[in-house]
C-alpha atoms as a PDB file:
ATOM      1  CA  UNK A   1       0.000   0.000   0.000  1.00  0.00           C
ATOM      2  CA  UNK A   2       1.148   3.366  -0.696  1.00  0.00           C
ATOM      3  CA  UNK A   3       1.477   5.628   2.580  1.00  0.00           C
ATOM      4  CA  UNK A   4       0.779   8.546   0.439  1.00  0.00           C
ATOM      5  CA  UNK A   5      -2.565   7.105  -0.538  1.00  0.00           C
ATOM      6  CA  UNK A   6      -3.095   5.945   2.681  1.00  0.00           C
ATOM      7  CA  UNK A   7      -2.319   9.727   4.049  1.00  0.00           C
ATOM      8  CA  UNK A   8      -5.287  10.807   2.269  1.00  0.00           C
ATOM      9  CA  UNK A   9      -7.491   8.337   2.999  1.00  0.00           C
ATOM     10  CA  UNK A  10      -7.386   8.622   6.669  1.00  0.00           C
ATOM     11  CA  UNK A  11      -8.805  12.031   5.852  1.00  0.00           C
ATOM     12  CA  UNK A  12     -12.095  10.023   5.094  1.00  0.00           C
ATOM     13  CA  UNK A  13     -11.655   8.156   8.414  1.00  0.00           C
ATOM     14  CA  UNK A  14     -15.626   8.685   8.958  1.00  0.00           C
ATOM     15  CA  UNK A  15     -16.807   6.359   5.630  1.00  0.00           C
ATOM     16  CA  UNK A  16     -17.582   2.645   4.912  1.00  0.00           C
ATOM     17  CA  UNK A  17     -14.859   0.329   4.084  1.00  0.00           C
ATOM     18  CA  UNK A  18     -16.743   0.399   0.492  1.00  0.00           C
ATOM     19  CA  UNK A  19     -16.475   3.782  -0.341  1.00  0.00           C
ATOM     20  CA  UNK A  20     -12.402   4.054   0.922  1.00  0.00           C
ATOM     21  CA  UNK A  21     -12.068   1.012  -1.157  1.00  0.00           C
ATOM     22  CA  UNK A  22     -13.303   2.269  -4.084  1.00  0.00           C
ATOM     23  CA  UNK A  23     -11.062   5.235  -3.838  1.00  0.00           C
ATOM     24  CA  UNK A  24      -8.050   3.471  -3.086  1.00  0.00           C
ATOM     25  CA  UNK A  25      -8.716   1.681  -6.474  1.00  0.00           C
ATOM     26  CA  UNK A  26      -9.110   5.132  -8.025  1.00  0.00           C
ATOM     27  CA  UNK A  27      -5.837   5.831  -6.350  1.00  0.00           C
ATOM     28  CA  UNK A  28      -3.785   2.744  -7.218  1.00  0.00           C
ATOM     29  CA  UNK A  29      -4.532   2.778 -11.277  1.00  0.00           C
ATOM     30  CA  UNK A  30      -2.914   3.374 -13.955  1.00  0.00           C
ATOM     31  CA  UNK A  31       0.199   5.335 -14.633  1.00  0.00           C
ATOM     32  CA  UNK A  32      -0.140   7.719 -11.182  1.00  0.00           C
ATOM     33  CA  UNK A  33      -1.311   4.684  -8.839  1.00  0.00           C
ATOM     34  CA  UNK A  34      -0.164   4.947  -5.474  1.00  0.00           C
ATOM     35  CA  UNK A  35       1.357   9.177  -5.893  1.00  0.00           C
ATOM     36  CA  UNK A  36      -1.830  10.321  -4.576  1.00  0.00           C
ATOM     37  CA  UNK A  37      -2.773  12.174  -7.927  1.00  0.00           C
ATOM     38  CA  UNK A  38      -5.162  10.939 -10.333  1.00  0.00           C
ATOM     39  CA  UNK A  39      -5.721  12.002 -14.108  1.00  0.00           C
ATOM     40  CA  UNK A  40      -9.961  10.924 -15.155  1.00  0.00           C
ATOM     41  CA  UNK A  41     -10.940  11.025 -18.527  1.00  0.00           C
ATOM     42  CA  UNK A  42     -14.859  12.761 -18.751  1.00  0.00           C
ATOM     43  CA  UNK A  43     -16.478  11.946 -21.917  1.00  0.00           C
ATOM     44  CA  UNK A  44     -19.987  13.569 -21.045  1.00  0.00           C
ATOM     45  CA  UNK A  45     -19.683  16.588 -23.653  1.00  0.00           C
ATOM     46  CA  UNK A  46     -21.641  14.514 -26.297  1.00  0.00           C
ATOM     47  CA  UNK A  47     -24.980  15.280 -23.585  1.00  0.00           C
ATOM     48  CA  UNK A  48     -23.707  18.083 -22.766  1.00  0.00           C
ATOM     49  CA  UNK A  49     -22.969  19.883 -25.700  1.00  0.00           C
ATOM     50  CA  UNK A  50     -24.201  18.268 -28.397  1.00  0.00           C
ATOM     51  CA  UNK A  51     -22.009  15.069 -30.498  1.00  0.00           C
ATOM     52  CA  UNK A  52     -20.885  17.156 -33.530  1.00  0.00           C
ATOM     53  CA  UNK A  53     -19.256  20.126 -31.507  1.00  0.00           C
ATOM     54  CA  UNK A  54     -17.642  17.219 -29.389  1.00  0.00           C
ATOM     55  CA  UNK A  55     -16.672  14.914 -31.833  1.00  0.00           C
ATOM     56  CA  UNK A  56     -16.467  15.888 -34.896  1.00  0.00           C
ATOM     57  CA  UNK A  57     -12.675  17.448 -34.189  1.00  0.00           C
ATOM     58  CA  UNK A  58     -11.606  13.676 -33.792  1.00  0.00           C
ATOM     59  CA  UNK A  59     -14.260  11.524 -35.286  1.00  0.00           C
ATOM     60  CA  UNK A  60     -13.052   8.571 -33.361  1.00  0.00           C
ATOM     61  CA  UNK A  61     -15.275  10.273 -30.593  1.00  0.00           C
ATOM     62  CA  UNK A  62     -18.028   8.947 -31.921  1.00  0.00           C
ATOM     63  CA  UNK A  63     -17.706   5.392 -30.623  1.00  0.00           C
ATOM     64  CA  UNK A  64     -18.039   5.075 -27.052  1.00  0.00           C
ATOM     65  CA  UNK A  65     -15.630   2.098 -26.995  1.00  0.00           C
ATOM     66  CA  UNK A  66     -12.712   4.784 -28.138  1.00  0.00           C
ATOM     67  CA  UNK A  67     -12.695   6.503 -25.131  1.00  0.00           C
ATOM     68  CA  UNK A  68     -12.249   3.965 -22.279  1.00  0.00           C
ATOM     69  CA  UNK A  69      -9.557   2.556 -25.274  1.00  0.00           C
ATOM     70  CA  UNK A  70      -7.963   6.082 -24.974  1.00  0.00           C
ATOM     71  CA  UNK A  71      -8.499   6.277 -21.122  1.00  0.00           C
ATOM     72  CA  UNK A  72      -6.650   2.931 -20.264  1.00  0.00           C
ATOM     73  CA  UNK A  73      -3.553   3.264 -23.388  1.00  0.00           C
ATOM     74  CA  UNK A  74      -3.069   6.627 -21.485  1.00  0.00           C
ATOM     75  CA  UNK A  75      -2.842   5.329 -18.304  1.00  0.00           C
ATOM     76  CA  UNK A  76      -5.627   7.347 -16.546  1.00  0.00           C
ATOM     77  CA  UNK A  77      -6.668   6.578 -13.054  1.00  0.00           C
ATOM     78  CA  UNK A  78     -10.670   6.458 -14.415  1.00  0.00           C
ATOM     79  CA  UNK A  79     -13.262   6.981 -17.006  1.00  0.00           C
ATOM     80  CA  UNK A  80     -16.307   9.292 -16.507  1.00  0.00           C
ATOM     81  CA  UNK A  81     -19.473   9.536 -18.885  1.00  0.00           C
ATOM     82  CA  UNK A  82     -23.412   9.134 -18.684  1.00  0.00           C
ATOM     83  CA  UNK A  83     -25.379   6.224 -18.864  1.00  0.00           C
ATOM     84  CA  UNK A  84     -25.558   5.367 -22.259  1.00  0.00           C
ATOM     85  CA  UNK A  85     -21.593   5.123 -23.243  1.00  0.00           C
ATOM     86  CA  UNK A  86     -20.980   3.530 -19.859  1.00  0.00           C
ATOM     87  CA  UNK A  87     -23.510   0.555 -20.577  1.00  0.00           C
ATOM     88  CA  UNK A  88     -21.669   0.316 -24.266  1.00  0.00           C
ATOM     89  CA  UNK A  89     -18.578  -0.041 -22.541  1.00  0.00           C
ATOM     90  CA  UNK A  90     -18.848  -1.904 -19.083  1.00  0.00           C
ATOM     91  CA  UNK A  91     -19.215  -5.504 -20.336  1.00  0.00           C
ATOM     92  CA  UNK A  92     -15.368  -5.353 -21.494  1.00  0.00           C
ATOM     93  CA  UNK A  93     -13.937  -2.576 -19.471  1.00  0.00           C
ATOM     94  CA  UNK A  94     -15.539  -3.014 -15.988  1.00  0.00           C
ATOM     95  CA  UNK A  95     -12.705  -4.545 -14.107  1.00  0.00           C
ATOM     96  CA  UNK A  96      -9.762  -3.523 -16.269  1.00  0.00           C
ATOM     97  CA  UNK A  97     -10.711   0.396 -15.544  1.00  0.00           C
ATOM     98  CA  UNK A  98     -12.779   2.310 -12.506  1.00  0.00           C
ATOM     99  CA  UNK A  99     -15.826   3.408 -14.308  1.00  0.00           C
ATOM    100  CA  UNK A 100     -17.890   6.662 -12.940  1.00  0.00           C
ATOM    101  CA  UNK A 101     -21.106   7.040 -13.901  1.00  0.00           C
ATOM    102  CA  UNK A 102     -22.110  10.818 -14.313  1.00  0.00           C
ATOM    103  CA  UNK A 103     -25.556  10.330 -12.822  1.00  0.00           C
ATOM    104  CA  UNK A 104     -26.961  13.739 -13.784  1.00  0.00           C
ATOM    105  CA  UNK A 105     -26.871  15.527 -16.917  1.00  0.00           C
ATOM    106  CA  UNK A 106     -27.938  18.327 -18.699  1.00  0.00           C
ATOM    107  CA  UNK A 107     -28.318  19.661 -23.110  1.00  0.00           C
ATOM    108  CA  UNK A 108     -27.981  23.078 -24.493  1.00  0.00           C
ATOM    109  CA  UNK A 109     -31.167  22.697 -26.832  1.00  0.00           C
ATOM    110  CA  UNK A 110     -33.222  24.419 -24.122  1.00  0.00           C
ATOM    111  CA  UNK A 111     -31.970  27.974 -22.555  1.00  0.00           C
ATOM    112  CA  UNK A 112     -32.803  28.161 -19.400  1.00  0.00           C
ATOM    113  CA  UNK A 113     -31.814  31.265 -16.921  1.00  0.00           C
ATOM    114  CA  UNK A 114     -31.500  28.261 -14.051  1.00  0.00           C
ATOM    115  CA  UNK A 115     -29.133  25.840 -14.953  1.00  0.00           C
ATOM    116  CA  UNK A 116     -29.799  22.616 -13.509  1.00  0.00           C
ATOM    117  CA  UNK A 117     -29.135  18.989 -14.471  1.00  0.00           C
ATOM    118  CA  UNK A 118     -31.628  16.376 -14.671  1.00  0.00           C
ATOM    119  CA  UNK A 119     -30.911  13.297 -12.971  1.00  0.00           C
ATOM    120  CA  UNK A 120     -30.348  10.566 -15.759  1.00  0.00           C
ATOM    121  CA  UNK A 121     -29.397   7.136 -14.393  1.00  0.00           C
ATOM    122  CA  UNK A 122     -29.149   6.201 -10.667  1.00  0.00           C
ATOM    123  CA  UNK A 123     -26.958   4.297  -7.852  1.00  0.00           C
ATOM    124  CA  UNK A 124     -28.517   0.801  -9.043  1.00  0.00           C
ATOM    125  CA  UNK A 125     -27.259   1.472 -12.861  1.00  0.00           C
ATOM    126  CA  UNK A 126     -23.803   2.550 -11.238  1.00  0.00           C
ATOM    127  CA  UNK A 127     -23.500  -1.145  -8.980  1.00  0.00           C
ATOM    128  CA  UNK A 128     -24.896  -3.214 -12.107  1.00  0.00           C
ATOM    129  CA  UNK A 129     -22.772  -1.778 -14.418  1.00  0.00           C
ATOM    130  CA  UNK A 130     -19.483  -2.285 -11.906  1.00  0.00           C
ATOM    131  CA  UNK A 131     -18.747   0.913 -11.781  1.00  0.00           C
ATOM    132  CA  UNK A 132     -16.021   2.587  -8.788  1.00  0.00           C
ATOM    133  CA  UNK A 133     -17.870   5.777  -8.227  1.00  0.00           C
ATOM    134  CA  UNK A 134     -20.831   7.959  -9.227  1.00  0.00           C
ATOM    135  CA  UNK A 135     -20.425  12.090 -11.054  1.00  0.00           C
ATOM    136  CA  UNK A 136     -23.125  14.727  -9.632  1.00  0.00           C
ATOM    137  CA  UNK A 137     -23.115  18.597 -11.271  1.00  0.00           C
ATOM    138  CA  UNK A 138     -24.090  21.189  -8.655  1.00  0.00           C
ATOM    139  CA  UNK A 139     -24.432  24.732  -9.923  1.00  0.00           C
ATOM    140  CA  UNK A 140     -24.047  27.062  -6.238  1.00  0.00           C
ATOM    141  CA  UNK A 141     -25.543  30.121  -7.663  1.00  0.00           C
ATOM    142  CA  UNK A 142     -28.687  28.497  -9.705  1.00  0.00           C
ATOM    143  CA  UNK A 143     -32.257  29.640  -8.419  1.00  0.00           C
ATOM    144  CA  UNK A 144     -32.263  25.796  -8.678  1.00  0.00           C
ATOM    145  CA  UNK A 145     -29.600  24.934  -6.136  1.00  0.00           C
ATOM    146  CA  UNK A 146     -31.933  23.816  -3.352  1.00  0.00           C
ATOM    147  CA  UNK A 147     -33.472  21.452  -5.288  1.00  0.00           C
ATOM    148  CA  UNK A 148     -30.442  20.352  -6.693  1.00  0.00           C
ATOM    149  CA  UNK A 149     -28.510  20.204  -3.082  1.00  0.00           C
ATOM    150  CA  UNK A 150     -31.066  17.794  -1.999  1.00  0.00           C
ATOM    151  CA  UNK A 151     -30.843  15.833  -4.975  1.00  0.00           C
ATOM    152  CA  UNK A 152     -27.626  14.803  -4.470  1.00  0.00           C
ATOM    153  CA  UNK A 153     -27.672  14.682  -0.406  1.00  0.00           C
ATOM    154  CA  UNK A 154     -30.326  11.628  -1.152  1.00  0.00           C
ATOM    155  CA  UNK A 155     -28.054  10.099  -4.135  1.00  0.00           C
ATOM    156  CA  UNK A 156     -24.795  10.198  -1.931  1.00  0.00           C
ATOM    157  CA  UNK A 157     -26.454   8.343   0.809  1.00  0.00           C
ATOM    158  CA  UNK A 158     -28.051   5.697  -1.838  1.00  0.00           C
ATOM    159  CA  UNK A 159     -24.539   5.355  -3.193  1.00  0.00           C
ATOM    160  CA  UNK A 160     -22.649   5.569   0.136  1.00  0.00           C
ATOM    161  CA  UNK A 161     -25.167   2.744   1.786  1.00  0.00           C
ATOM    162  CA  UNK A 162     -23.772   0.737  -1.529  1.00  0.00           C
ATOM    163  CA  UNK A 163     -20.081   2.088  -1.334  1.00  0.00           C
ATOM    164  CA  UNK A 164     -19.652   3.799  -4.148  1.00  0.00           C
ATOM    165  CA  UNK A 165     -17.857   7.457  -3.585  1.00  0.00           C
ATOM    166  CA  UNK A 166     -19.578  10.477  -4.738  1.00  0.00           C
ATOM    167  CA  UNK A 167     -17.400  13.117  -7.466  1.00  0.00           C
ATOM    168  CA  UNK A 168     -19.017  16.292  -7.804  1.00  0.00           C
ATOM    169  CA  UNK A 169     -18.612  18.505 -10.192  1.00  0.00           C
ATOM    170  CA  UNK A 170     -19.393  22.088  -8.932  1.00  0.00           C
ATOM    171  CA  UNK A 171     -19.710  24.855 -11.171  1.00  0.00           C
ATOM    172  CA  UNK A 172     -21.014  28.429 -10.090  1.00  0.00           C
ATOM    173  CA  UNK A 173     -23.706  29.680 -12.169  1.00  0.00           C
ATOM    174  CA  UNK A 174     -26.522  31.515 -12.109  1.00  0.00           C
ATOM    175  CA  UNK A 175     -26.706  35.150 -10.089  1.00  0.00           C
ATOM    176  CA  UNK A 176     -23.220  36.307 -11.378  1.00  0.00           C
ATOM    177  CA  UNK A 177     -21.163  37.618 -13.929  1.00  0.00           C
ATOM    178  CA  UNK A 178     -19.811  35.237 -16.901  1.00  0.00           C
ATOM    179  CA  UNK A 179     -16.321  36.298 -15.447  1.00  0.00           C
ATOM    180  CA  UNK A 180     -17.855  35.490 -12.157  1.00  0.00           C
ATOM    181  CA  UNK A 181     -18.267  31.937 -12.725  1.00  0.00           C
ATOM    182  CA  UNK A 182     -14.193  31.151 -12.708  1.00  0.00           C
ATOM    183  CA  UNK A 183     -13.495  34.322 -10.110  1.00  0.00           C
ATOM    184  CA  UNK A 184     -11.307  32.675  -7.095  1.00  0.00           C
ATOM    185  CA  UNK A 185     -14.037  33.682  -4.673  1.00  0.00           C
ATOM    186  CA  UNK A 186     -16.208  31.809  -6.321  1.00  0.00           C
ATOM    187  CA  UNK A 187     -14.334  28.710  -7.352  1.00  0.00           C
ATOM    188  CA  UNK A 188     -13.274  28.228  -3.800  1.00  0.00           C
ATOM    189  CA  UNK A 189     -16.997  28.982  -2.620  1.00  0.00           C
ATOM    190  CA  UNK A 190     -18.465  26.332  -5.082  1.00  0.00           C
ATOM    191  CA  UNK A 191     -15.686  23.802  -3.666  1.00  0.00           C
ATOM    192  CA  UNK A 192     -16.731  24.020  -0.281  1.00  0.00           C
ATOM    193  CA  UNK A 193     -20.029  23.628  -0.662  1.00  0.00           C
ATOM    194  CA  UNK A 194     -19.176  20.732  -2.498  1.00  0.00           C
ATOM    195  CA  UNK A 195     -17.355  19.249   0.388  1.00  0.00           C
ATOM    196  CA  UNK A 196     -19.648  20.046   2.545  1.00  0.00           C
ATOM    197  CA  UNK A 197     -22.532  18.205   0.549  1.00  0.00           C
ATOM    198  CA  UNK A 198     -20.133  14.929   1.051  1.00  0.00           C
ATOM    199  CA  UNK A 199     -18.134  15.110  -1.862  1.00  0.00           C
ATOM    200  CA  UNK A 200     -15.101  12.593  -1.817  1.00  0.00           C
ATOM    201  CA  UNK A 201     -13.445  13.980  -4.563  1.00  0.00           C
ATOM    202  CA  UNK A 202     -14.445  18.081  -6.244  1.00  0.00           C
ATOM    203  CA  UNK A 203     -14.030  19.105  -9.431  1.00  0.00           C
ATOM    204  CA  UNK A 204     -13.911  22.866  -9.932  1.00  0.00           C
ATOM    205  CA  UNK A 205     -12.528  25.139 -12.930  1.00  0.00           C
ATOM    206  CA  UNK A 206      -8.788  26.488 -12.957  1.00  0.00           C
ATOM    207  CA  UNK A 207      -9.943  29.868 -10.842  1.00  0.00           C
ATOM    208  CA  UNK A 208      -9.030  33.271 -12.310  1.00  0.00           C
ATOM    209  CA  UNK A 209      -7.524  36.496 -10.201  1.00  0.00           C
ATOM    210  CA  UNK A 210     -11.003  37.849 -10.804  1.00  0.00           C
ATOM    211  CA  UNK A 211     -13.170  38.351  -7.538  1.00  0.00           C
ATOM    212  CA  UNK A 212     -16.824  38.232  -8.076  1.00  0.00           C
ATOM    213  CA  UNK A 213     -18.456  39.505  -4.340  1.00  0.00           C
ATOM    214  CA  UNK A 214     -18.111  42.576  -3.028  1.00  0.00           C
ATOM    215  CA  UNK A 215     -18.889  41.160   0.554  1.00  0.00           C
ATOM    216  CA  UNK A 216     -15.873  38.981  -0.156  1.00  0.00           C
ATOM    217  CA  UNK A 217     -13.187  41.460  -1.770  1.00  0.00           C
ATOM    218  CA  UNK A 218     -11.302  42.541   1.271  1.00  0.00           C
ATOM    219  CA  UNK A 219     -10.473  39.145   2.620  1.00  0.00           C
ATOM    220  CA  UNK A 220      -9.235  38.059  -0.926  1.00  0.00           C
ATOM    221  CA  UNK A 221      -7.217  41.048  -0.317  1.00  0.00           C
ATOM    222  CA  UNK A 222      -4.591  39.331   1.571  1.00  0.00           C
ATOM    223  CA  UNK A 223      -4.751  35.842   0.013  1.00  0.00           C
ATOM    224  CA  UNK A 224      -2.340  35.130  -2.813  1.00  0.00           C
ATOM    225  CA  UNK A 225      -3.776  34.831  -6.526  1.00  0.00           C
ATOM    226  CA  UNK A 226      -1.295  36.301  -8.647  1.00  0.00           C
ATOM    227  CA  UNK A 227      -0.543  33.194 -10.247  1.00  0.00           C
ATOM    228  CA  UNK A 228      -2.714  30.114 -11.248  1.00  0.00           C
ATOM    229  CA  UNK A 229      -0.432  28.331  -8.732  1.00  0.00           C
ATOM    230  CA  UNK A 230      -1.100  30.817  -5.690  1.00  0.00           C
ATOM    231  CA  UNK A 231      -5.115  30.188  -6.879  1.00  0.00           C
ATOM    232  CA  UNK A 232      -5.386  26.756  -6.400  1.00  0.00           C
ATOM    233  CA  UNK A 233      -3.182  27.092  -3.193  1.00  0.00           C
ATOM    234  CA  UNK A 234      -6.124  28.681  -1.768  1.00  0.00           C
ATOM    235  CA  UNK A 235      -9.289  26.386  -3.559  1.00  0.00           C
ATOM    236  CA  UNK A 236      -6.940  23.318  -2.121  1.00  0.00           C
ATOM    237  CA  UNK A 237      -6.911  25.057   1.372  1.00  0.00           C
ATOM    238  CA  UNK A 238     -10.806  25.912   1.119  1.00  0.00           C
ATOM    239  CA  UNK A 239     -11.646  22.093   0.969  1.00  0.00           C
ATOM    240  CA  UNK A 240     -11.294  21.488   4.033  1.00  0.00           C
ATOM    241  CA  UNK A 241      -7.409  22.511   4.632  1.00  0.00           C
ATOM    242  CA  UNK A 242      -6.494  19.795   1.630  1.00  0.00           C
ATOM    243  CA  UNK A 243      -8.497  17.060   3.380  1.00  0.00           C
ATOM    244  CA  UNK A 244     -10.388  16.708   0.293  1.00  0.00           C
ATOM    245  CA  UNK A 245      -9.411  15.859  -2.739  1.00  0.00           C
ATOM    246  CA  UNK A 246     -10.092  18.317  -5.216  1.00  0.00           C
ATOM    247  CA  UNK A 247      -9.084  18.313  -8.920  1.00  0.00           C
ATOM    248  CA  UNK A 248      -9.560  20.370 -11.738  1.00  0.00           C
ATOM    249  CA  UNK A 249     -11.204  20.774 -15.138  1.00  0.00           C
ATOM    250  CA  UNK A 250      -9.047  21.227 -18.857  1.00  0.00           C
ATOM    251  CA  UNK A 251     -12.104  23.399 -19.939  1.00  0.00           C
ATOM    252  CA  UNK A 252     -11.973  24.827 -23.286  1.00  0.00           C
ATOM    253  CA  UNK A 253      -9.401  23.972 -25.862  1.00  0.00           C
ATOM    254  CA  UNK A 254      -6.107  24.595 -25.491  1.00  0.00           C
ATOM    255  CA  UNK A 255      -2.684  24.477 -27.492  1.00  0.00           C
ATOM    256  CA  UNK A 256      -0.289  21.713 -26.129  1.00  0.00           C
ATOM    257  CA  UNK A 257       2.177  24.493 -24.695  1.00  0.00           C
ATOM    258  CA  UNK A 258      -0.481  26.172 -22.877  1.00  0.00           C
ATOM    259  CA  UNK A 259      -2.214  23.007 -20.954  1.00  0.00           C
ATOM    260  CA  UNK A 260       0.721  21.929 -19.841  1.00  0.00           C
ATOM    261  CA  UNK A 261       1.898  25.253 -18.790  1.00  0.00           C
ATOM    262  CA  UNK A 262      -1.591  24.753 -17.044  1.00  0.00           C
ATOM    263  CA  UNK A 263      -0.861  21.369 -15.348  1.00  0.00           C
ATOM    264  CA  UNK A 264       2.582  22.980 -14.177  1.00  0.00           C
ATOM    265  CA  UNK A 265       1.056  25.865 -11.924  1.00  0.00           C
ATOM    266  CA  UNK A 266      -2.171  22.770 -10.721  1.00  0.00           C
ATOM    267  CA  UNK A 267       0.584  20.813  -9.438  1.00  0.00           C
ATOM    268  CA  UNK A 268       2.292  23.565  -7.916  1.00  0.00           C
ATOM    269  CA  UNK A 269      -0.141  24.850  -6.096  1.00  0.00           C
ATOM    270  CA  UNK A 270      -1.090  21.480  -4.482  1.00  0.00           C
ATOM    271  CA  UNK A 271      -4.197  20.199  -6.688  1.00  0.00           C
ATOM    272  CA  UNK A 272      -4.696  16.471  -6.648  1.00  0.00           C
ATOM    273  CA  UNK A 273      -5.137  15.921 -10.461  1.00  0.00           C
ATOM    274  CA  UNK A 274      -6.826  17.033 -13.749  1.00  0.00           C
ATOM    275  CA  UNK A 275     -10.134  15.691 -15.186  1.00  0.00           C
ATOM    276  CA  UNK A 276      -9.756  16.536 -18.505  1.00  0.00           C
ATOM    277  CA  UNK A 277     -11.896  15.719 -21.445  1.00  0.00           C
ATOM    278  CA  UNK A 278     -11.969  17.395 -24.503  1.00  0.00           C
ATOM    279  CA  UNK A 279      -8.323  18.853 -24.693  1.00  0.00           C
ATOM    280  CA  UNK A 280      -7.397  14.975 -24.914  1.00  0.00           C
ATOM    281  CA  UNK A 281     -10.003  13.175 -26.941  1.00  0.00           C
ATOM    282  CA  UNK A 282     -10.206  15.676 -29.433  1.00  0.00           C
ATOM    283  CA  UNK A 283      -6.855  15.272 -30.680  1.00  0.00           C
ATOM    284  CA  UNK A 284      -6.095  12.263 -33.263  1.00  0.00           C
ATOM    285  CA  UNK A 285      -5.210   8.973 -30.619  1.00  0.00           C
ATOM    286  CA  UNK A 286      -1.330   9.341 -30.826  1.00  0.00           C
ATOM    287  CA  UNK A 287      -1.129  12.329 -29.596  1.00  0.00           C
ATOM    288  CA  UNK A 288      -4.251  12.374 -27.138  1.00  0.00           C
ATOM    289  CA  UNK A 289      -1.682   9.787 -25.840  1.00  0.00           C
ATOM    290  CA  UNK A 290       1.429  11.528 -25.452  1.00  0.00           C
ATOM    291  CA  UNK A 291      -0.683  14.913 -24.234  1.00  0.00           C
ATOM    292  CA  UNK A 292      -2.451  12.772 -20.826  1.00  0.00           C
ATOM    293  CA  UNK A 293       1.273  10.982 -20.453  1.00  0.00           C
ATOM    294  CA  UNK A 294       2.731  14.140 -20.262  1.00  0.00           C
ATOM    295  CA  UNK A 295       0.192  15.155 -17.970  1.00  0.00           C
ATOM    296  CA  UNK A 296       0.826  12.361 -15.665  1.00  0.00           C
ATOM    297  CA  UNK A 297       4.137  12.705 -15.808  1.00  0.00           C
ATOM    298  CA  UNK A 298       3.644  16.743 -14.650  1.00  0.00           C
ATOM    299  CA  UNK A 299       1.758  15.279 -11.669  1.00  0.00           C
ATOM    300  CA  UNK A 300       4.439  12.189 -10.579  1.00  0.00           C
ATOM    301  CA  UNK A 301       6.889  15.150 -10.511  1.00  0.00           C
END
């Protein structure tokens, strides 16, 4: 067993022995197993924003089978996505790869001015399909949020009771500013409500030097944020002092230089891995490859 694993586990001294063994399997794949870091793979953007925006870059997208292919030749610690690509997948890949089922989802055919995800597949689908954990979005800052809060306070007890940890993905939106959403005040806000809610892992944005509140400006005052690194110091810190592991999104597409530029300042400031989907599975296979090994090997150090 690796004590650095272990380290962070006894930070989740309070759960079942199901849940801390499904995140020590999370922890001991693939090419980062037993560092304490972990590199997922989330394939949800065909939901989310539509298959040909998503896929069409690398048409290999289309086939569900390509990315859990892509997620264990890379090495990555576990594969994310909704329902319907995990059930194409799970027959050969449960076992061989944690599997996360993103529970709730949500489509940008309707505009709403609440954004809010509809639950889409449940604990049961997660244990028959053999999957290692289940994905929740929370959106602090929706006029939906309390509806969506108790949402997932009844699915992380379903999946808890069954051992299966909880990843949330919490992204501010709503009552603020588009620059808002990333502000540090507001990434590190969203991650603590996530932990909080139970989380066992977060997954926030990169935050930006931009500070959304004015309630909350002259604290930020005196908390380090000139560099990405300095940023994520603090998110890190706001989960609970770094008792929870929190790891962050690739977002939007980037050049090669500037992700891993990216991963350099994550890593520096303390964050526990990347979840990154489509700055890897967009590129042709070779080099979607290379791009999460170099990522990995950022994060072994």
């Amino acid at each position: 067993m690796s004590e650095v694993v272990e380290r962070i586990l006894s930070n989740y001294a309070g759960e079942n022995p199901g849940v801390i063994g499904n995140l020590r399997r999370l922890m001991h794949t693939g090419t980062l197993a037993g560092t304490g870091k972990m590199v997922i793979l989330p394939v949800d953007q065909g939901f989310e924003h539509g298959p040909g925006r998503s896929f069409e870059p690398n048409p290999q997208g289309y086939d569900p089978e390509y990315h859990a292919h892509l997620a264990v030749k890379s090495g990555c610690n576990g594969y994310a996505a909704p329902l319907g690509f995990i059930e194409a997948v799970a027959n050969k890949y449960s076992g061989r790869l944690p599997l996360i089922l993103k529970v709730n989802n949500s489509d940008l055919l309707a505009k709403t001015a609440s954004p809010q995800s509809a639950l889409t597949s449940s604990v049961e689908d997660a244990l028959r399909l053999g999957c290692s954990a289940i994905g929740f979005t929370i959106y602090p800052g929706s006029a939906g949020r309390n509806e969506i809060y108790e949402q997932i306070r009844d699915m992380s007890r379903e999946a808890r009771k069954a051992g299966l940890p909880t990843i949330m993905w919490s992204y501010a939106r709503g009552n603020m500013s588009k620059e808002g959403e990333t502000g540090l005040d507001v990434i590190a806000y969203a991650a603590h409500i996530a932990c909080q809610l139970g989380a066992h892992v977060v997954k926030v944005k990169p935050p930006t030097a931009h500070i959304e509140g004015d309630d909350r400006r002259k604290y930020y005052e005196k908390i380090p944020k000139d560099t990405l690194a300095d940023r994520v110091r603090h998110v890190v810190k706001s989960c609970f002092d770094g008792k929870r592991i929190v790891i962050f999104s690739g977002g939007e597409p980037k050049t090669t230089a500037d992700l891993l530029e990216e991963i350099r300042q994550l890593n520096a400031g303390g964050a526990f891995g990347s979840i990154m989907g489509r700055n890897a599975f967009q590129r042709p296979e070779p080099e979607a490859v290379k791009l999460l090994q170099d990522v990995m090997a950022i994060f072994k150090g």
